[in-house]
C-alpha atoms as a PDB file:
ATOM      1  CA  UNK A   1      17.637 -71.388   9.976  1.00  0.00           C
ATOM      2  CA  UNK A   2      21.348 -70.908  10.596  1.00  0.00           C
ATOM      3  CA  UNK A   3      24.044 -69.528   8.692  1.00  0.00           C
ATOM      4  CA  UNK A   4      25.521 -72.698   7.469  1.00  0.00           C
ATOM      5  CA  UNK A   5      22.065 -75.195   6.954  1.00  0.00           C
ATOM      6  CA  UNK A   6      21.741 -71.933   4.228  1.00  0.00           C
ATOM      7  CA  UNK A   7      25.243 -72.250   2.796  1.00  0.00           C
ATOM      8  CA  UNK A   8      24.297 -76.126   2.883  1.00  0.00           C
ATOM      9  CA  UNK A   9      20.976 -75.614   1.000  1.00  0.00           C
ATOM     10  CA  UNK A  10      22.354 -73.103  -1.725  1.00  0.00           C
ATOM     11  CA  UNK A  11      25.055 -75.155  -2.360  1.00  0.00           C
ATOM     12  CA  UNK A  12      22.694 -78.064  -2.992  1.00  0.00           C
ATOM     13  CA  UNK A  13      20.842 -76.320  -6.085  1.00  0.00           C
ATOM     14  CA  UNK A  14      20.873 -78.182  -9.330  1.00  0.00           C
ATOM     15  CA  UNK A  15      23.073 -76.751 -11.843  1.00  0.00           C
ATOM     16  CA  UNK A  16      22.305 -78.228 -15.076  1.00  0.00           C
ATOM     17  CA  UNK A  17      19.806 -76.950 -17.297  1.00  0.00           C
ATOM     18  CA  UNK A  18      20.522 -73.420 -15.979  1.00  0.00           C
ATOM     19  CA  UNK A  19      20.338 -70.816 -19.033  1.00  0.00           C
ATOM     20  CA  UNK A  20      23.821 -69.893 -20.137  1.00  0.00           C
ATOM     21  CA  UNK A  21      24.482 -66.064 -20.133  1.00  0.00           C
ATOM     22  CA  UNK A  22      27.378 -64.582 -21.651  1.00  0.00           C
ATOM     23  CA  UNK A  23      27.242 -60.818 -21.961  1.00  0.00           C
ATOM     24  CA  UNK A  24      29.846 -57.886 -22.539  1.00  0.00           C
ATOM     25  CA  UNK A  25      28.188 -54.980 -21.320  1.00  0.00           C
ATOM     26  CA  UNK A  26      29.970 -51.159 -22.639  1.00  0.00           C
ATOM     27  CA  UNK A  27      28.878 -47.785 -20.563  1.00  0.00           C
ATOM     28  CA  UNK A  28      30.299 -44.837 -21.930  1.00  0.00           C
ATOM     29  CA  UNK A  29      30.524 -42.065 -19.578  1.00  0.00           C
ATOM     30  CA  UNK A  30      29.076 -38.995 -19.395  1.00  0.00           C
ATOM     31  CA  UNK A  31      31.265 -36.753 -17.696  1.00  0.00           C
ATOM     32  CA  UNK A  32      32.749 -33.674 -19.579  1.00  0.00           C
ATOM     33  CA  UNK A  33      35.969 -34.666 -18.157  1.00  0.00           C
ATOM     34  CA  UNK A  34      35.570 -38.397 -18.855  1.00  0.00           C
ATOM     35  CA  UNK A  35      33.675 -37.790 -22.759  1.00  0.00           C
ATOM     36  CA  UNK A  36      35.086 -41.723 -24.156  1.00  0.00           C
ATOM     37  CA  UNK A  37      36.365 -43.117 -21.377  1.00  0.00           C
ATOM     38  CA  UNK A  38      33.930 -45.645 -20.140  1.00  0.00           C
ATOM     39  CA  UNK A  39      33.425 -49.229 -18.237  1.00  0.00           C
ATOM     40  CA  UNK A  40      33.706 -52.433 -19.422  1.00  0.00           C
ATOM     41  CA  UNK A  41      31.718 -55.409 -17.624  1.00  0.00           C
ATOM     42  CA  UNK A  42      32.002 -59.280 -18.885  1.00  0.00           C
ATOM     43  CA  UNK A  43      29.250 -61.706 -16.972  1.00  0.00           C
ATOM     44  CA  UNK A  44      29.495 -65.101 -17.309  1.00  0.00           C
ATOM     45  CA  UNK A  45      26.931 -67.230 -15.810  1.00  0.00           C
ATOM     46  CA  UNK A  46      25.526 -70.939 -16.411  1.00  0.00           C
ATOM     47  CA  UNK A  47      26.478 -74.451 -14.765  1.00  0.00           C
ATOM     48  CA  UNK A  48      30.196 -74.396 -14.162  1.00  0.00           C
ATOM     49  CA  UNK A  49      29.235 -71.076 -11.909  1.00  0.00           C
ATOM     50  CA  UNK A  50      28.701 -67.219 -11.871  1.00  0.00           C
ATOM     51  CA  UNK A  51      31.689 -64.999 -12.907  1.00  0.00           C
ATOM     52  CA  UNK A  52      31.667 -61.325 -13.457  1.00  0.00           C
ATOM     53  CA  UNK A  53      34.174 -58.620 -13.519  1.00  0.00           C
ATOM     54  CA  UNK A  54      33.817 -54.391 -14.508  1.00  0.00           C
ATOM     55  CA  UNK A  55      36.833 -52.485 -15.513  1.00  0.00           C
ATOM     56  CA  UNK A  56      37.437 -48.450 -16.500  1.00  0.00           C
ATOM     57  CA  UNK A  57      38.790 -48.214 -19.804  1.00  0.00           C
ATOM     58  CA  UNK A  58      40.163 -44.794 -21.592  1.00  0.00           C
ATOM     59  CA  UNK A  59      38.461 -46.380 -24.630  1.00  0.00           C
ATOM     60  CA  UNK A  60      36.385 -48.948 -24.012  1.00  0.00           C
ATOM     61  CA  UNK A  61      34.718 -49.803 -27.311  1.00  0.00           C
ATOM     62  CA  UNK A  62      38.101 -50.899 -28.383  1.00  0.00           C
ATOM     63  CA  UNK A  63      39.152 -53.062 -25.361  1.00  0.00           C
ATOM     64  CA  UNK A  64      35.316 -54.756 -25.720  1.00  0.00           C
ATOM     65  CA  UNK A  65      36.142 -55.579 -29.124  1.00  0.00           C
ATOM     66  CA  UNK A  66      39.487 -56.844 -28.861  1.00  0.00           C
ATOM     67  CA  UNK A  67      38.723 -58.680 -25.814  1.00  0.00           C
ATOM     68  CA  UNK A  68      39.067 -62.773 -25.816  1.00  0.00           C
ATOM     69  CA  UNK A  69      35.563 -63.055 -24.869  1.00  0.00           C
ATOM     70  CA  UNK A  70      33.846 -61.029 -27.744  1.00  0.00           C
ATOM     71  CA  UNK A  71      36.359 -62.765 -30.239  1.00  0.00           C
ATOM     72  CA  UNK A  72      35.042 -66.231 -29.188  1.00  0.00           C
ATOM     73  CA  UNK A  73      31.824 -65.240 -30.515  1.00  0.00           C
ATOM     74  CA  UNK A  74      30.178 -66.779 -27.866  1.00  0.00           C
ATOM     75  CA  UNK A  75      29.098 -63.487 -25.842  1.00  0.00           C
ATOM     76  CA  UNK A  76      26.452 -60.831 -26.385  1.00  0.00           C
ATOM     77  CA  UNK A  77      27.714 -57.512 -26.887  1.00  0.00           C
ATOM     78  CA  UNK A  78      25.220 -54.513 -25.044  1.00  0.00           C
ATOM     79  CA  UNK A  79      26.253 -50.677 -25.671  1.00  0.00           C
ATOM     80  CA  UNK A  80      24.939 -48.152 -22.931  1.00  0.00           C
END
């Protein structure tokens, strides 16, 4: 099977009824050097598509809970 009949067939996967995952995921470091400083990651995935993104915060908990995602309510907040 070549490269694009797989593009062709992935791209040809039903959408709906996929499970909807929202998630806001904190991991605090553990570094001496790095003690609360941390990452932030915010996965979005369902039928409009898959979307994720990480970012290094100097505090973290703060930026999670301020974010527009966890102030939606709509996402699920995980602490590492």
């Amino acid at each position: 099977m070549s490269r694009e009949e797989l593009k062709r067939l992935f791209l040809t996967f039903p959408t709906e009824g996929r499970i909807v995952v929202r998630r806001i995921t904190v991991q605090m470091d553990r570094y001496k050097d790095r003690l609360g400083q941390g990452t932030v990651q915010i996965t979005r995935d369902g039928p409009d598509g898959f979307c994720e993104w990480k970012s290094s915060q100097s505090n973290p908990m703060e930026y999670a809970l301020t974010s527009e995602e966890y102030l939606s309510g709509d996402y699920e907040l995980i602490i590492k």
